[in-house]
Protein backbone atom coordinates (compact mmCIF):
# COMPACT_ATOMS: atom_id res chain seq x y z
CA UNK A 1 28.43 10.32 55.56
CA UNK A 2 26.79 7.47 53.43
CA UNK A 3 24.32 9.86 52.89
CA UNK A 4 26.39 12.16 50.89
CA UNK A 5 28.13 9.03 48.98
CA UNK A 6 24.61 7.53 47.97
CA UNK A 7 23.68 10.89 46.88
CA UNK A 8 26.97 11.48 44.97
CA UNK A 9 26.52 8.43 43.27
CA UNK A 10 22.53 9.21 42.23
CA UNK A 11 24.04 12.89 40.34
CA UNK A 12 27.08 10.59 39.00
CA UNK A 13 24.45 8.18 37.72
CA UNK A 14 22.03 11.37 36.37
CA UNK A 15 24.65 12.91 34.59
CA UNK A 16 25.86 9.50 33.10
CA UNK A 17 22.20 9.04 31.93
CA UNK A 18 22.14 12.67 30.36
CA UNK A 19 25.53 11.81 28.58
CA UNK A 20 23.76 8.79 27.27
CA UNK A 21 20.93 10.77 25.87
CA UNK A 22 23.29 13.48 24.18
CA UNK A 23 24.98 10.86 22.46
CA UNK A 24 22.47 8.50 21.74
CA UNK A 25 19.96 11.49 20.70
CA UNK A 26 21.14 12.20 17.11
CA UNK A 27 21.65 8.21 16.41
CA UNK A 28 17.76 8.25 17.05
CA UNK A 29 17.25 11.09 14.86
CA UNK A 30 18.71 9.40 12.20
CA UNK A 31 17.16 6.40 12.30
CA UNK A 32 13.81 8.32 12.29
CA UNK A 33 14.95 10.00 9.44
CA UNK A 34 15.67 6.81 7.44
CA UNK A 35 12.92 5.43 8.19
CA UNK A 36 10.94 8.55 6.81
CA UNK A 37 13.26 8.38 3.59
CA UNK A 38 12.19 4.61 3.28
CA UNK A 39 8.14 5.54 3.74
CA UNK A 40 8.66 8.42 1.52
CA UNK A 41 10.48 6.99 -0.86
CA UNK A 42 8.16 4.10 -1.00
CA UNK A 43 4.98 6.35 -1.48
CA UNK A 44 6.62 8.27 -4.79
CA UNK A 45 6.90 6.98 -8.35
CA UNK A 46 10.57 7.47 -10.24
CA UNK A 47 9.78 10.38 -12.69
CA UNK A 48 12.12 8.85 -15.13
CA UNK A 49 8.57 6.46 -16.56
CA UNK A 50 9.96 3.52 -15.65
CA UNK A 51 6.83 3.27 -13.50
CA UNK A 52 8.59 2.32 -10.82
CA UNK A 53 8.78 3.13 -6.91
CA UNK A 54 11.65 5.66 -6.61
CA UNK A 55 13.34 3.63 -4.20
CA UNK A 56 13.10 0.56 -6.20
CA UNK A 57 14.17 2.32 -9.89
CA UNK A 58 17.29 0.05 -10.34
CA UNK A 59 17.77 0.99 -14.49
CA UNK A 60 21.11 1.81 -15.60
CA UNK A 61 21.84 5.21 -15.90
CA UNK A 62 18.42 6.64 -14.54
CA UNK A 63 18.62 10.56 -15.09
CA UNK A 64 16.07 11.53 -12.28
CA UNK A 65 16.16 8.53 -9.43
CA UNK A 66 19.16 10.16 -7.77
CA UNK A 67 17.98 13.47 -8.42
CA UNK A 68 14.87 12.53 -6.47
CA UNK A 69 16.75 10.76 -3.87
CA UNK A 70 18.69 13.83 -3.03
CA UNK A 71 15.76 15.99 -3.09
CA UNK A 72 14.14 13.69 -1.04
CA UNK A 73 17.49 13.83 1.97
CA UNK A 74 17.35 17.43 1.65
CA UNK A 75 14.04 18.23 2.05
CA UNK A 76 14.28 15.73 5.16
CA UNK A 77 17.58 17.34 6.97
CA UNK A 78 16.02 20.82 6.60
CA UNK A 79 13.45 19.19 9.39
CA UNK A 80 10.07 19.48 6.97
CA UNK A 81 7.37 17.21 7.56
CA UNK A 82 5.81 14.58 5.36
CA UNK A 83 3.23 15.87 3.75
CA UNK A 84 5.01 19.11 2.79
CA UNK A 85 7.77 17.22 1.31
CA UNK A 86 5.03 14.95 -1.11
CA UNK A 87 3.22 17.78 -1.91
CA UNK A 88 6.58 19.80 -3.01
CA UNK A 89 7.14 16.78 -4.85
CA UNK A 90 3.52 16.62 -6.09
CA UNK A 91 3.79 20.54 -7.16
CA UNK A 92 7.01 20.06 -9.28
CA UNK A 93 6.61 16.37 -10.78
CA UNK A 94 2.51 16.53 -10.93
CA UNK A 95 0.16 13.68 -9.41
CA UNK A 96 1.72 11.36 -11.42
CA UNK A 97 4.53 10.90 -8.97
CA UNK A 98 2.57 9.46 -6.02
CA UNK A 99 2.18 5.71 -5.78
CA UNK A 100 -1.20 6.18 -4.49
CA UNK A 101 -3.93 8.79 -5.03
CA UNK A 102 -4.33 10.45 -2.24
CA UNK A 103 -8.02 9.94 -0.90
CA UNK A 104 -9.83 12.89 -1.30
CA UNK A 105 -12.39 14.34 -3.65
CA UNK A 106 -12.30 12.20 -7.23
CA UNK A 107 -9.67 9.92 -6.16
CA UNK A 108 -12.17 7.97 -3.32
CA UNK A 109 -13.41 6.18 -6.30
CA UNK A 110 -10.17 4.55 -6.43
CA UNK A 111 -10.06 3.29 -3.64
CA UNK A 112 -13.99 2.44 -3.33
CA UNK A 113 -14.77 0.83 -6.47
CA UNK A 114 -12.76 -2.38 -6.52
CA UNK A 115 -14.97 -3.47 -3.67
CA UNK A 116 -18.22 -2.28 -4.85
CA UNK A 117 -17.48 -4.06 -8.29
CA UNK A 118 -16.44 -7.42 -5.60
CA UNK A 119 -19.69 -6.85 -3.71
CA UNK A 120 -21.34 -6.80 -7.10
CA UNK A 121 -20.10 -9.61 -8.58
CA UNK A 122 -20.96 -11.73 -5.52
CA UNK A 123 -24.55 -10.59 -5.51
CA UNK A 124 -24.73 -10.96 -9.23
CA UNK A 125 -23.70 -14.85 -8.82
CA UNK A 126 -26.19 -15.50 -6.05
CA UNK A 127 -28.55 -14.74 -7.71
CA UNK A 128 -27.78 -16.02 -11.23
CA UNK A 129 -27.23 -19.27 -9.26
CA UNK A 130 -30.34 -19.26 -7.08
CA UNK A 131 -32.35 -18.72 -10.14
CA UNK A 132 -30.65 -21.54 -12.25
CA UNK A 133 -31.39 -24.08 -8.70
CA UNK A 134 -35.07 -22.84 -8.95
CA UNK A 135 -35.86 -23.44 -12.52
CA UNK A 136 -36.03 -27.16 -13.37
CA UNK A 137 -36.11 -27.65 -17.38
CA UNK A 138 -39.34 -27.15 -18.61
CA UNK A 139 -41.69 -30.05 -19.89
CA UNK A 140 -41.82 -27.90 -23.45
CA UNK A 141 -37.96 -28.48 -23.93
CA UNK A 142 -38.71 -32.20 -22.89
CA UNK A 143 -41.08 -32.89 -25.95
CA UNK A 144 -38.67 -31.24 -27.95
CA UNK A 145 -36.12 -33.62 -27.46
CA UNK A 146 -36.95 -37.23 -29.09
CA UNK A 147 -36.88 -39.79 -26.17
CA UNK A 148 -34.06 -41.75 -27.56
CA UNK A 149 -31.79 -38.94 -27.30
CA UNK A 150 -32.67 -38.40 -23.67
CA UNK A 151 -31.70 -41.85 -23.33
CA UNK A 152 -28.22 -41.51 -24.60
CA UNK A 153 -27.62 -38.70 -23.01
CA UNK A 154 -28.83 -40.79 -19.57
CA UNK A 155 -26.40 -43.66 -20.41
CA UNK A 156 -23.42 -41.39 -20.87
CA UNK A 157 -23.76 -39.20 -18.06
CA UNK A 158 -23.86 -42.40 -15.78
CA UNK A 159 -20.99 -43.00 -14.02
């Protein structure tokens, strides 16, 4: 008989648990779809040229931002996935309207060349330093000089 109890309380407790999850499930689901709408939102320019993120377009009396918003909550209830929803936006605003270029084809220059132009500059210092270290001033633009300037310049360069 405590048999039959225990096991009366384990389907109590199982269909407690599924309750949970029927109630709890579309909480989740909304929560996964704001945070969608946030990353989104985040990765799209306001089409307005404020040249802003569309999330962040906070000037009065925007004619597009909440346009876009809503476009961006419908396309997100009908269930479609990221990348259709930014290249639907893509297709009717242009290229313009992504925060980022996407990386592919052309657009990898974007994102490659600020660090070859960095790895550049760094070279092109080394050695523009290493070859000012390795040249002392030549004995020519010593005679040049008359000694008594060399002298002054000696006495006001000591400290």
């Amino acid at each position: 008989m405590m048999r039959l109890r225990h096991g009366h309380r384990a389907g109590a407790k199982a269909l407690l648990g599924i309750a949970m999850l029927l109630v709890l499930a579309p909480l989740l689901a909304a929560t996964d779809i704001d945070a969608r709408f946030s990353s989104l939102g985040h990765k799209m320019i306001c089409s307005c040229g404020c040249n802003q993120i569309l999330l962040e377009c906070n000037h009065v009396g925007c004619p597009n931002s909440d346009g876009m918003r809503n476009e961006l909550t419908a396309a997100l209830q009908r269930g479609q996935n990221d990348d259709t929803i930014l290249e639907s936006f893509v297709q009717k605003y242009g290229p313009t309207i992504l925060a980022a270029p996407p990386a592919v084809g052309f657009n990898r220059l974007a994102w490659v060349m600020p660090f070859v132009v960095l790895a550049l500059s760094f070279v092109c210092a080394i050695l523009i330093i290493r070859s000012w270290k390795g040249s002392p001033l030549s004995a020519a633009a010593h005679a040049a000089m008359p000694s008594a300037v060399i002298e002054t310049i000696r006495r006001e360069t000591d400290i």
